[in-house]
N, C-alpha and C. Protein backbone atom coordinates (compact mmCIF):
# COMPACT_ATOMS: atom_id res chain seq x y z
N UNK A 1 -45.00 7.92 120.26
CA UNK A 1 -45.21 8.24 118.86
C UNK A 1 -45.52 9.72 118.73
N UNK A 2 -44.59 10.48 117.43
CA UNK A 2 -45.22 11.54 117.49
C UNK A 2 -45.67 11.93 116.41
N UNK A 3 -46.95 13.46 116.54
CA UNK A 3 -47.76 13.55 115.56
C UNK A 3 -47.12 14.55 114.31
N UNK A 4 -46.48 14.48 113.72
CA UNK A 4 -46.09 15.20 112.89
C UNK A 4 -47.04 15.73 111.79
N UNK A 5 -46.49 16.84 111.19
CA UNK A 5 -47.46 17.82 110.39
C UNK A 5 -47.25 17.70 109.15
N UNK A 6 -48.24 17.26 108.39
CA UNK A 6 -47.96 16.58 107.10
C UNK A 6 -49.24 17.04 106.03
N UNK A 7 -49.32 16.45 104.93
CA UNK A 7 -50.31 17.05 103.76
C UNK A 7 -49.90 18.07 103.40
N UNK A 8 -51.12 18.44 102.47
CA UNK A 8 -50.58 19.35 101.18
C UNK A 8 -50.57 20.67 101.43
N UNK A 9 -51.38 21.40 102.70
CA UNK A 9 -51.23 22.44 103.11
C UNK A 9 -49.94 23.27 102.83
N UNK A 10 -50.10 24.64 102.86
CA UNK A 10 -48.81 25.87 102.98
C UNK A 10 -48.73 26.25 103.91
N UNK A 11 -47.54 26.06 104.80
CA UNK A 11 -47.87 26.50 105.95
C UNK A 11 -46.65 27.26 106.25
N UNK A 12 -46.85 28.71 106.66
CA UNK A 12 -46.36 29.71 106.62
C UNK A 12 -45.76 30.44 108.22
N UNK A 13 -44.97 30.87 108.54
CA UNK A 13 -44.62 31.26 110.06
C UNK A 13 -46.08 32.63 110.08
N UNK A 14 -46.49 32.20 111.67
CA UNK A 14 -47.41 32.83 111.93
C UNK A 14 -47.58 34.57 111.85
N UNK A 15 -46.22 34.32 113.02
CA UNK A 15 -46.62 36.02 113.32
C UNK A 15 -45.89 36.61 112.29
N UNK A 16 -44.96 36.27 110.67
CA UNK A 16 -45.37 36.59 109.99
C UNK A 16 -46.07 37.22 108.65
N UNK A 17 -47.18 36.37 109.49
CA UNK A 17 -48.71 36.47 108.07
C UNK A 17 -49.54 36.57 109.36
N UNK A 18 -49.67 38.04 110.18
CA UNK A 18 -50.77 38.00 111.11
C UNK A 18 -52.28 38.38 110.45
N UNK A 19 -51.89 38.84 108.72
CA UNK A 19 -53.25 39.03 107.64
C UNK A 19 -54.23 37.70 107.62
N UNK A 20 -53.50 36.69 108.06
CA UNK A 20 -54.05 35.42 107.80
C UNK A 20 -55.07 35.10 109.36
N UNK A 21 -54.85 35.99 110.37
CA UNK A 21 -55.37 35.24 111.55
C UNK A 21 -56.76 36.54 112.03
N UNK A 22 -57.66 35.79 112.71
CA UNK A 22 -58.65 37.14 113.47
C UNK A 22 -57.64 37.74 114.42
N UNK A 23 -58.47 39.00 114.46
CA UNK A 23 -57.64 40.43 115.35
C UNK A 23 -57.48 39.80 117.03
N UNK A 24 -57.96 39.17 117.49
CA UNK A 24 -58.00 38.40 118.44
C UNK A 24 -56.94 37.87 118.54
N UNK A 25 -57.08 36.49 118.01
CA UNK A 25 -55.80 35.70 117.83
C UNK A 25 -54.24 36.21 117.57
N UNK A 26 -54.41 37.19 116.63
CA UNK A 26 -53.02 37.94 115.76
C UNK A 26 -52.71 38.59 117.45
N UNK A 27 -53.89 39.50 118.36
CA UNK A 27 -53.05 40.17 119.15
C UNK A 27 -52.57 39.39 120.63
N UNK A 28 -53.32 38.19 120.43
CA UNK A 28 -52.79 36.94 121.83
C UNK A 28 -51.52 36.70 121.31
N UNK A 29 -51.32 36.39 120.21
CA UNK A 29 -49.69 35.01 119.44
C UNK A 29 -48.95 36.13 119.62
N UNK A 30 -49.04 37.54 119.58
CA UNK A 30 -47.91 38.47 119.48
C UNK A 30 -47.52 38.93 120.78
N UNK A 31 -48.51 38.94 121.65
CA UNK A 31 -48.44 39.00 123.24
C UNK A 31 -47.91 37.86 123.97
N UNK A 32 -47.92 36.77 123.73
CA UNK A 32 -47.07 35.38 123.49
C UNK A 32 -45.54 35.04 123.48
N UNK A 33 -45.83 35.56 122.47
CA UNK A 33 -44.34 36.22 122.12
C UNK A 33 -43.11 36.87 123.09
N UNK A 34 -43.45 37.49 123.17
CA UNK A 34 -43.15 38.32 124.36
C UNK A 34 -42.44 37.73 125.62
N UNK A 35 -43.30 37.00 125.79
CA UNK A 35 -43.43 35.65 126.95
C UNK A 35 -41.63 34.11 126.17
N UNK A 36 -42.98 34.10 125.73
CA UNK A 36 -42.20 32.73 125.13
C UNK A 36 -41.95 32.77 123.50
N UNK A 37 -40.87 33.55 122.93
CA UNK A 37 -40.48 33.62 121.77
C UNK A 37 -40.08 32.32 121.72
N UNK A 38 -39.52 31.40 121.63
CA UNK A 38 -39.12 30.15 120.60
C UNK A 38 -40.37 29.33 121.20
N UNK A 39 -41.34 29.67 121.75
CA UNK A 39 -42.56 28.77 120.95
C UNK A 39 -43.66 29.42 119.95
N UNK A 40 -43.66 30.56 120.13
CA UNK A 40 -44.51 31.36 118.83
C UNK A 40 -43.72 31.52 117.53
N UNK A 41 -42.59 31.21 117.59
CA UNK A 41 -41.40 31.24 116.47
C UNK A 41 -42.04 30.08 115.63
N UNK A 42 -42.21 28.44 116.52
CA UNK A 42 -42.78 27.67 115.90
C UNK A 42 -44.20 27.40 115.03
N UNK A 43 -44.68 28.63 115.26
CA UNK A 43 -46.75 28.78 115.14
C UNK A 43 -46.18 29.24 113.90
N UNK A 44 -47.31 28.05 113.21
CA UNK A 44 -47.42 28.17 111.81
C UNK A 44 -48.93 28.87 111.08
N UNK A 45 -48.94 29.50 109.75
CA UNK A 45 -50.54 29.45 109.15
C UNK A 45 -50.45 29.16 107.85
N UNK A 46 -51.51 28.93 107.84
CA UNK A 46 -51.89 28.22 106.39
C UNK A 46 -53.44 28.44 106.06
N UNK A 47 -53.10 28.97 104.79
CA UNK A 47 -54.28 29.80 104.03
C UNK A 47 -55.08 28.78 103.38
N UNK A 48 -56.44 28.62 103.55
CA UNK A 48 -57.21 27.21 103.41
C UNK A 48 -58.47 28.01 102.61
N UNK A 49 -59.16 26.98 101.82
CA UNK A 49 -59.83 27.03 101.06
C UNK A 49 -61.56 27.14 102.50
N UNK A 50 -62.06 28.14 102.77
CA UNK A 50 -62.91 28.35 103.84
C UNK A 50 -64.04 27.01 103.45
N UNK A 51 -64.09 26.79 102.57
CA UNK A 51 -65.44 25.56 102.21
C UNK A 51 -64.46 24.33 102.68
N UNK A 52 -63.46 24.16 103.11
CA UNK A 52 -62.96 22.83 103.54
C UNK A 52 -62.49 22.94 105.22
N UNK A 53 -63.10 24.02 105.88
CA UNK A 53 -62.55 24.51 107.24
C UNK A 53 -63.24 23.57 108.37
N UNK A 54 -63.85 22.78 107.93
CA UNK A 54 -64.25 21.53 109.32
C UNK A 54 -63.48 20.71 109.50
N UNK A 55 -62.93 20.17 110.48
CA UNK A 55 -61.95 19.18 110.52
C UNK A 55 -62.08 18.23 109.89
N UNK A 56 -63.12 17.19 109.29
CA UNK A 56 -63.03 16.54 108.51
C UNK A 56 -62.88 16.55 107.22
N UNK A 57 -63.64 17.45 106.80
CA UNK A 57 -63.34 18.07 105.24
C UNK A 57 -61.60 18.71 104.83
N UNK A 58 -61.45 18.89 105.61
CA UNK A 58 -60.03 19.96 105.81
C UNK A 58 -59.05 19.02 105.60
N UNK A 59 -59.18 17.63 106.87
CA UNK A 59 -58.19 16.71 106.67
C UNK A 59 -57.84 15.75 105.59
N UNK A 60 -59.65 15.30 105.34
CA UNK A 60 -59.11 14.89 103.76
C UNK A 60 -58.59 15.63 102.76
N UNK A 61 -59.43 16.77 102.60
CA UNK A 61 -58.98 17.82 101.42
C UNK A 61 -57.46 18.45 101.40
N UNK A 62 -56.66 18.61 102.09
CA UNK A 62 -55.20 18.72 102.58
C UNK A 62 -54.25 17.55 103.10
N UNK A 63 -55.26 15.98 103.15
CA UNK A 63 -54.40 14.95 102.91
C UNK A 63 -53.79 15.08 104.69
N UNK A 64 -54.44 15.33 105.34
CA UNK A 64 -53.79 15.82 106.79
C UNK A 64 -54.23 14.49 107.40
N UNK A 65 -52.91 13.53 108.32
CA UNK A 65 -53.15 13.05 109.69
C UNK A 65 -54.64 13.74 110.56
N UNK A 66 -55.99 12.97 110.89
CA UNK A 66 -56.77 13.54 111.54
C UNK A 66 -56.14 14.05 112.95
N UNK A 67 -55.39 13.03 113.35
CA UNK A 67 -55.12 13.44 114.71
C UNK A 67 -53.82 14.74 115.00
N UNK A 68 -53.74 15.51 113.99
CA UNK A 68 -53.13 17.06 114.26
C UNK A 68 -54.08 17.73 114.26
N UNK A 69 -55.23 17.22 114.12
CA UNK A 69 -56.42 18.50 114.32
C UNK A 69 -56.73 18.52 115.61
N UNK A 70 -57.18 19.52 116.36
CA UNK A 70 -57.71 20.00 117.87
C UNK A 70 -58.68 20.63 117.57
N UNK A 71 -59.86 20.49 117.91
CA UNK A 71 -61.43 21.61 117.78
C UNK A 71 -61.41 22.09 119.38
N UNK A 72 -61.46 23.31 119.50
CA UNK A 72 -62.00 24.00 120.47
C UNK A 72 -63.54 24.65 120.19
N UNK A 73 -63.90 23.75 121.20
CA UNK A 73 -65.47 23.90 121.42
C UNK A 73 -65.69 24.96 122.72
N UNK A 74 -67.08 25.39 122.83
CA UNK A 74 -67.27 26.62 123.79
C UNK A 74 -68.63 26.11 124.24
N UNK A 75 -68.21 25.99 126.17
CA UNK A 75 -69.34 25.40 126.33
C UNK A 75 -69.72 26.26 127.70
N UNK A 76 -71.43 26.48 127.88
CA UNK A 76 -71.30 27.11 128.94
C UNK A 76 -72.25 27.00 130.08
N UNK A 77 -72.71 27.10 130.92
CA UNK A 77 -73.19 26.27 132.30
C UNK A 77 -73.27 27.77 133.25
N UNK A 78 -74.60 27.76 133.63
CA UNK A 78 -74.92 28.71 134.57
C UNK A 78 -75.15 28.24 136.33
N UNK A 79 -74.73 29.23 136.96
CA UNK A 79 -74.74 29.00 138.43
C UNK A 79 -75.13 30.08 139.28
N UNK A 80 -75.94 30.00 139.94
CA UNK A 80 -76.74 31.06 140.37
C UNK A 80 -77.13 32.31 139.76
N UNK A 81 -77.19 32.47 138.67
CA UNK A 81 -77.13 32.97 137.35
C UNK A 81 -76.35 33.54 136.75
N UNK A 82 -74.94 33.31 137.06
CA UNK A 82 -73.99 33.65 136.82
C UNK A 82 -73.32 33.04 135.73
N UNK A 83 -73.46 33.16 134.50
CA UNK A 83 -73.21 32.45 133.10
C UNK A 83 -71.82 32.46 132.80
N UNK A 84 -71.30 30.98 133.32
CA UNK A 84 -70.13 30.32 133.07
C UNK A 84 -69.64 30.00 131.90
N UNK A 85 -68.54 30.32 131.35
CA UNK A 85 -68.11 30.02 129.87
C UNK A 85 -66.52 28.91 129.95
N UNK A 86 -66.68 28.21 128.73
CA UNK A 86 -65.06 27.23 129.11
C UNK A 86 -64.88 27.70 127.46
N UNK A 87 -63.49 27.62 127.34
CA UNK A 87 -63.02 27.05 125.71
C UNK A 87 -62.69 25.69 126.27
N UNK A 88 -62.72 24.62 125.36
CA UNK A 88 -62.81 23.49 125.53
C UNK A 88 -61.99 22.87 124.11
N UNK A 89 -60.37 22.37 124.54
CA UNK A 89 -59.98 22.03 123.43
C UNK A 89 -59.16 20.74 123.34
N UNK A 90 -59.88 19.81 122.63
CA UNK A 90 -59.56 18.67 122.32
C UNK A 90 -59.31 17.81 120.91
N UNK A 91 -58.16 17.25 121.52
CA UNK A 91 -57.94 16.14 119.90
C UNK A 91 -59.14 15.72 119.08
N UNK A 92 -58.95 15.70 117.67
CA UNK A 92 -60.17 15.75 116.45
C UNK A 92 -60.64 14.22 116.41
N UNK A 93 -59.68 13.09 117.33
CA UNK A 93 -60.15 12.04 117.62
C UNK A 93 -60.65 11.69 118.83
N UNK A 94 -60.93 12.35 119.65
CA UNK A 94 -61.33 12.22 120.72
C UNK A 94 -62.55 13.29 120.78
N UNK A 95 -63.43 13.09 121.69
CA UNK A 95 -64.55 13.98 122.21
C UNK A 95 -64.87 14.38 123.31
N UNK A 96 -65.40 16.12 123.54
CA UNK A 96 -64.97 16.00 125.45
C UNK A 96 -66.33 15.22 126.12
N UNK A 97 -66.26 15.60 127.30
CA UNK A 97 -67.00 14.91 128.34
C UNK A 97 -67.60 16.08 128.33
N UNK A 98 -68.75 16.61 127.34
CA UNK A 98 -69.53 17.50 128.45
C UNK A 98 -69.66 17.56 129.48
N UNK A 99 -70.60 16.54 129.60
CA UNK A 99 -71.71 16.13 130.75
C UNK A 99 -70.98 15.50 132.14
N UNK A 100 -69.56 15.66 132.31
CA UNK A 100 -69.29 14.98 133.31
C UNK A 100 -68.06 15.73 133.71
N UNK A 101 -66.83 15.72 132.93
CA UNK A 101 -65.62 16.74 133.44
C UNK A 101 -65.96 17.82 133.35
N UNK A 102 -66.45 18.42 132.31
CA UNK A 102 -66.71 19.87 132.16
C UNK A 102 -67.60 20.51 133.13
N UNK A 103 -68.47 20.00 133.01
CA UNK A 103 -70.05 20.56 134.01
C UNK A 103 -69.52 20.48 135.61
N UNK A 104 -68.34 19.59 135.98
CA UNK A 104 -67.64 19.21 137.58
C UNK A 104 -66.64 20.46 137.25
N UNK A 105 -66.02 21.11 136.47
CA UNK A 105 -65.27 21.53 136.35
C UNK A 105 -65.48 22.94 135.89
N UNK A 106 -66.56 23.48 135.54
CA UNK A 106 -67.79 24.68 135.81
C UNK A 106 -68.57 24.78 136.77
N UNK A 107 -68.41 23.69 137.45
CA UNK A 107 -69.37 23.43 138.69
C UNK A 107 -70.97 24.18 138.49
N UNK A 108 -71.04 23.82 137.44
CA UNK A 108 -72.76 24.31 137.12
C UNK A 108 -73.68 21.91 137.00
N UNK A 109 -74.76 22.96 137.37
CA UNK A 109 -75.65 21.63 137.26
C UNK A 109 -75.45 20.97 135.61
N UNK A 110 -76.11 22.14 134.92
CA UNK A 110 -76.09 21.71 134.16
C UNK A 110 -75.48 22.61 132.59
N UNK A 111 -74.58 22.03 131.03
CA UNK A 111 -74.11 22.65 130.48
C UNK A 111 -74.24 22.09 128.67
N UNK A 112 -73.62 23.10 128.09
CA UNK A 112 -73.99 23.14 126.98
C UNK A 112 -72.94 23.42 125.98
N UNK A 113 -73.33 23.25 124.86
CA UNK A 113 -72.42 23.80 123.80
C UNK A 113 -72.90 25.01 123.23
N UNK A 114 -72.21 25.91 123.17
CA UNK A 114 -73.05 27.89 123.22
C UNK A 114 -73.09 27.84 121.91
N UNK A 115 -74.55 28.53 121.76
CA UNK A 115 -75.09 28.91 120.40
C UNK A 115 -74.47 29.92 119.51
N UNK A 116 -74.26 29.22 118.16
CA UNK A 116 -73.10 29.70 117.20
C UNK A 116 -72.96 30.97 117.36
N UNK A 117 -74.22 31.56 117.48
CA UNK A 117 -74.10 33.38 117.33
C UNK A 117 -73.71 33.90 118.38
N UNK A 118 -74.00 33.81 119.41
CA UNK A 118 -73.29 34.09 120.96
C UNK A 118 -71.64 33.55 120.95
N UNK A 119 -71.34 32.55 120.24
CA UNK A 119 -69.90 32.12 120.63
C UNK A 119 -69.22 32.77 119.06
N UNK A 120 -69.48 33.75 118.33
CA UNK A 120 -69.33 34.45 117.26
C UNK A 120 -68.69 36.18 117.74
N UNK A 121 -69.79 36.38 118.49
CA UNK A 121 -69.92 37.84 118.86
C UNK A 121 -69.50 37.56 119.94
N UNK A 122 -69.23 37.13 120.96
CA UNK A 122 -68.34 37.46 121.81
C UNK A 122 -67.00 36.70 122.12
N UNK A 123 -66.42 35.89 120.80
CA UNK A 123 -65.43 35.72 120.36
C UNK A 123 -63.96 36.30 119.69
N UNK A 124 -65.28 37.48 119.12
CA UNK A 124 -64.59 38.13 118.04
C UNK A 124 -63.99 37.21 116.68
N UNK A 125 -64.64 36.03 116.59
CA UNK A 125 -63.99 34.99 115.56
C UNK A 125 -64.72 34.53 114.76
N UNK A 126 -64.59 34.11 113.72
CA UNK A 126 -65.63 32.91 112.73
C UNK A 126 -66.05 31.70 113.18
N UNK A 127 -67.60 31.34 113.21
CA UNK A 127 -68.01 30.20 113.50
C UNK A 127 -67.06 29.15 112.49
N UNK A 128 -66.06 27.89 112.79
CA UNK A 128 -65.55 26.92 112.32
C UNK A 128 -63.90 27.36 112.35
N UNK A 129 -63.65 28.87 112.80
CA UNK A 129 -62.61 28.84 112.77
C UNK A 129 -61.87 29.20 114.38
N UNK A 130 -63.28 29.41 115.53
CA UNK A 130 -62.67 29.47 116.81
C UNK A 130 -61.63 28.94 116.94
N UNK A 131 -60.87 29.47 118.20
CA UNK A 131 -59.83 29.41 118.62
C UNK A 131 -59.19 29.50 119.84
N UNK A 132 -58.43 28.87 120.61
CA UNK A 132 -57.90 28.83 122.26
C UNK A 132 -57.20 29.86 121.99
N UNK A 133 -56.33 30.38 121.00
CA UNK A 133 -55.56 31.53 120.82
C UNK A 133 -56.19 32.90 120.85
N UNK A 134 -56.55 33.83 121.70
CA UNK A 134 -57.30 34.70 121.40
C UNK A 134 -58.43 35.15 121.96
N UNK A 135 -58.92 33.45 123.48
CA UNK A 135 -60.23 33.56 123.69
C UNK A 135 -60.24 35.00 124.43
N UNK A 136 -61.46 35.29 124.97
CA UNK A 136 -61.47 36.34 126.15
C UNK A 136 -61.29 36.14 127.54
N UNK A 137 -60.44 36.61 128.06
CA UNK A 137 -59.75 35.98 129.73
C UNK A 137 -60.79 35.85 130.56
N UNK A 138 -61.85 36.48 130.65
CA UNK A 138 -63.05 35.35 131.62
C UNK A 138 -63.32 34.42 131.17
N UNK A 139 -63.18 33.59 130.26
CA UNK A 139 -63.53 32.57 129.79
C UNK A 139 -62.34 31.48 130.72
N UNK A 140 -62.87 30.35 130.99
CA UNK A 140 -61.99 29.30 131.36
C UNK A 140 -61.17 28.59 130.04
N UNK A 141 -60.26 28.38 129.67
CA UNK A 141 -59.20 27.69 128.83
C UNK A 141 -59.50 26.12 129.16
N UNK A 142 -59.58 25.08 128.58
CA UNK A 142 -59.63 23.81 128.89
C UNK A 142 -58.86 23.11 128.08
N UNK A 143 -57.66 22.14 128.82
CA UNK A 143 -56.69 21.63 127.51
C UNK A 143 -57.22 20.27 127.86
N UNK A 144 -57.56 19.26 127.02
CA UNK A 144 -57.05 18.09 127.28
C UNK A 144 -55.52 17.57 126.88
N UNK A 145 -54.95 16.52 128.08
CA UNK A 145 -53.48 16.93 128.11
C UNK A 145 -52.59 16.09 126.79
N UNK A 146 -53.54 15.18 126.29
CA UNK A 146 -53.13 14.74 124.49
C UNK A 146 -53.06 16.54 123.59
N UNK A 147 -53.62 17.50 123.96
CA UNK A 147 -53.17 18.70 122.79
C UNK A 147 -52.11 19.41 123.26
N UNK A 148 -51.43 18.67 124.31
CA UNK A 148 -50.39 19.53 125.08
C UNK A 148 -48.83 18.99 124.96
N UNK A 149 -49.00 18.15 123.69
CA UNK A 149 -47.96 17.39 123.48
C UNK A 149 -48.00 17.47 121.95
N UNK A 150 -47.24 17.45 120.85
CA UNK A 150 -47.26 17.14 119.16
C UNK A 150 -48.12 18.47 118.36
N UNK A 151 -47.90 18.87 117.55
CA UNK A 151 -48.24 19.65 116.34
C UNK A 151 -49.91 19.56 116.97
N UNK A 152 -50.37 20.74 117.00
CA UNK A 152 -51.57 21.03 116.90
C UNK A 152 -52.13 21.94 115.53
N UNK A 153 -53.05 21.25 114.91
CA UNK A 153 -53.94 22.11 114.26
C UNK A 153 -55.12 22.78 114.47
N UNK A 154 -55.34 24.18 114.52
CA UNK A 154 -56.66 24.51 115.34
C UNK A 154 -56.94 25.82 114.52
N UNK A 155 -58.05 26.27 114.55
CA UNK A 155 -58.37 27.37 114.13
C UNK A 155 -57.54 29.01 114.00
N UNK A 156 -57.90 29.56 113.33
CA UNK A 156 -56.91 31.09 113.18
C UNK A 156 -58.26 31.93 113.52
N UNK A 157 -59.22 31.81 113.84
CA UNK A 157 -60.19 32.93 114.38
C UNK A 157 -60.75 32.97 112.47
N UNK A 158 -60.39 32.56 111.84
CA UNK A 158 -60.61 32.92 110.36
C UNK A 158 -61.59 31.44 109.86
N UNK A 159 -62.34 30.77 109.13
CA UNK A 159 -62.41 30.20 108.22
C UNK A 159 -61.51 29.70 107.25
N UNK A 160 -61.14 30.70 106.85
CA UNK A 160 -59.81 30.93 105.67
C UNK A 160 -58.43 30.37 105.92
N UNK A 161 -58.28 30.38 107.20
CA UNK A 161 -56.99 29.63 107.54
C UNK A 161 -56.72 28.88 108.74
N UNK A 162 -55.93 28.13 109.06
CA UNK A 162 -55.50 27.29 110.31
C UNK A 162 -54.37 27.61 110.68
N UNK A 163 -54.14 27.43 111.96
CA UNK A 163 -52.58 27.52 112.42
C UNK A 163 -52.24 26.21 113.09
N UNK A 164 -50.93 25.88 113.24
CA UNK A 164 -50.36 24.88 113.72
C UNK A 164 -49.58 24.82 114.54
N UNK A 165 -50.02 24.62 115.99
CA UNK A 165 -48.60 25.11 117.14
C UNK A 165 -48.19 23.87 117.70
N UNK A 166 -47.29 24.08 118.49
CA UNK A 166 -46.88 23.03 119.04
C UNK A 166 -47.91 23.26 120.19
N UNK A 167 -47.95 21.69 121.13
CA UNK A 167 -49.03 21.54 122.28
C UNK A 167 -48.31 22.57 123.06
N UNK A 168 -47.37 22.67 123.66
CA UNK A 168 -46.56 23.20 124.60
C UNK A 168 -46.79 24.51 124.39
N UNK A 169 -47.13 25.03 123.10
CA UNK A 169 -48.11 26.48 122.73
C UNK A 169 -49.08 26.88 123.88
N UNK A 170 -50.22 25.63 123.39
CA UNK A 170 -51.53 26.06 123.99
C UNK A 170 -51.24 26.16 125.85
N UNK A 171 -50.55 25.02 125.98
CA UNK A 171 -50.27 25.03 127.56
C UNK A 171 -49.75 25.97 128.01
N UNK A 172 -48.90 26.92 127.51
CA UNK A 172 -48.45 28.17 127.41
C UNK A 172 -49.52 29.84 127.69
N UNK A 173 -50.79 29.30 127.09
CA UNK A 173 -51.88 30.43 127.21
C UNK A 173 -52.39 30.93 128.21
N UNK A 174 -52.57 32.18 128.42
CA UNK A 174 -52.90 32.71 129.71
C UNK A 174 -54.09 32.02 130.16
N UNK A 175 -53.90 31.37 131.42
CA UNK A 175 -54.96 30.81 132.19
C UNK A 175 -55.37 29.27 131.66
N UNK A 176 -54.68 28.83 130.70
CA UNK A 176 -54.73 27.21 130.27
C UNK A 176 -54.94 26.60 131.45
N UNK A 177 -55.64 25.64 131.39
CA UNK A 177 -55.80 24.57 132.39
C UNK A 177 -56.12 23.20 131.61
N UNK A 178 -55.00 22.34 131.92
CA UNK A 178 -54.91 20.98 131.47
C UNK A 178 -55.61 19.79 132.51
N UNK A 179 -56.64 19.20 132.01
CA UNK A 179 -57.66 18.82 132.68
C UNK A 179 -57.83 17.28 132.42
N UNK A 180 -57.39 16.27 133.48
CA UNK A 180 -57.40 14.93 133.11
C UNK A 180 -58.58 14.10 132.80
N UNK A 181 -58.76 13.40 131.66
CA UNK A 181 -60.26 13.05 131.54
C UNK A 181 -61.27 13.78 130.85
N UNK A 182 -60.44 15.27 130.41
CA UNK A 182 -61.23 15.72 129.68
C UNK A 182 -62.16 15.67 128.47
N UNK A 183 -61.30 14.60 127.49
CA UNK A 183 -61.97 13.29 126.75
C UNK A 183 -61.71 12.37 126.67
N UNK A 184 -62.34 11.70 125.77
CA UNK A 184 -62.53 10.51 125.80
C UNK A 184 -62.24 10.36 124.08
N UNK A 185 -61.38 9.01 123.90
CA UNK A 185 -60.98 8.98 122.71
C UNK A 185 -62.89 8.15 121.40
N UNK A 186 -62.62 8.71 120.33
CA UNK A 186 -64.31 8.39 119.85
C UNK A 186 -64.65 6.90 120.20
N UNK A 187 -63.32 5.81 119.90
CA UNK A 187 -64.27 4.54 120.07
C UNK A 187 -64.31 4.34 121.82
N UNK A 188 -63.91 4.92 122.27
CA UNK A 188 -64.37 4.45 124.21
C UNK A 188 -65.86 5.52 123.87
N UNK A 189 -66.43 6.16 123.12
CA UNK A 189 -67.85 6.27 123.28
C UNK A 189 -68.90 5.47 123.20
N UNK A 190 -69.47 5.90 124.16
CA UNK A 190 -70.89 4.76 123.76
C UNK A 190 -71.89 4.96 122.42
């Protein structure tokens, strides 16, 4: 089955409307490019009302399939004090495994989800509108391998807007790593 991109959204070719994305993001998708033109050809944006930019609000309010949404979360785990960072990006129906793939896969004891203002400023992005597009290359990339397949919706580094790539996008990103088990779909939660 596939996830096709649907609702009321405008959704516009990315690179472009690079006005629509953070300076981050705009200069990864164009460096991308480069690489793999007929998959950044496909990266879409769409200019969103910033008070509806959480995945749930967003999907009702634009009438969107939940499961084209992807949240990349930023989580991070220290080791000999050496402060480990992941982007962490998974389907809007599913949730990662902190506490078990991630933390084995940071190889820190123990890990976290990084505090808004730290994952702001050294993002270069808007809290709600982070993004795998754009992160900073010490950072680890984390795909779970459901966003590596069908229309992804994920952040533009903006509030203000979303972009929509194909999975085969993100798997595409410098240093992606597609990670089995990375979540877990919401009802297998306890």
């Amino acid at each position: 089955m596939s996830i096709e991109l649907d609702g009321t959204a405008t959704w516009l070719p990315a690179l472009e409307h690079l006005d629509l994305l953070a300076d981050p993001t705009a200069k990864a998708l164009q460096e991308l490019a480069k690489r793999e033109p007929e998959l950044t050809a496909q990266a879409l944006v769409a200019d969103i009302d910033p008070d509806y930019a959480d995945t749930e609000a967003m999907t009702e309010h634009y009438q969107m399939n939940l499961a084209l949404s992807c949240n990349c979360v930023l989580i991070a785990g220290k080791r000999n004090g050496d402060e480990r960072v992941a982007a962490a990006v998974v389907r809007a129906t599913t949730r990662a495994d902190v506490n078990h793939v991630i933390k084995k896969t940071l190889d820190v004891r123990k890990c976290s989800f990084w505090p808004q203002d730290k994952a702001v400023e050294a993002s270069g992005m808007e809290y709600g509108g982070i993004t795998p597009v754009g992160v900073p290359p010490q950072w680890r990339l984390l795909l779970d391998p459901r966003v590596t397949v069908d229309m992804c919706v994920i952040g533009s580094g903006l509030r203000r807007s979303k972009l929509a790539v194909p999975g085969e996008l993100l798997a595409a990103l410098p240093g992606a790593e597609v990670i089995e088990g990375l979540a877990q779909p919401v009802s297998e939660q306890a």
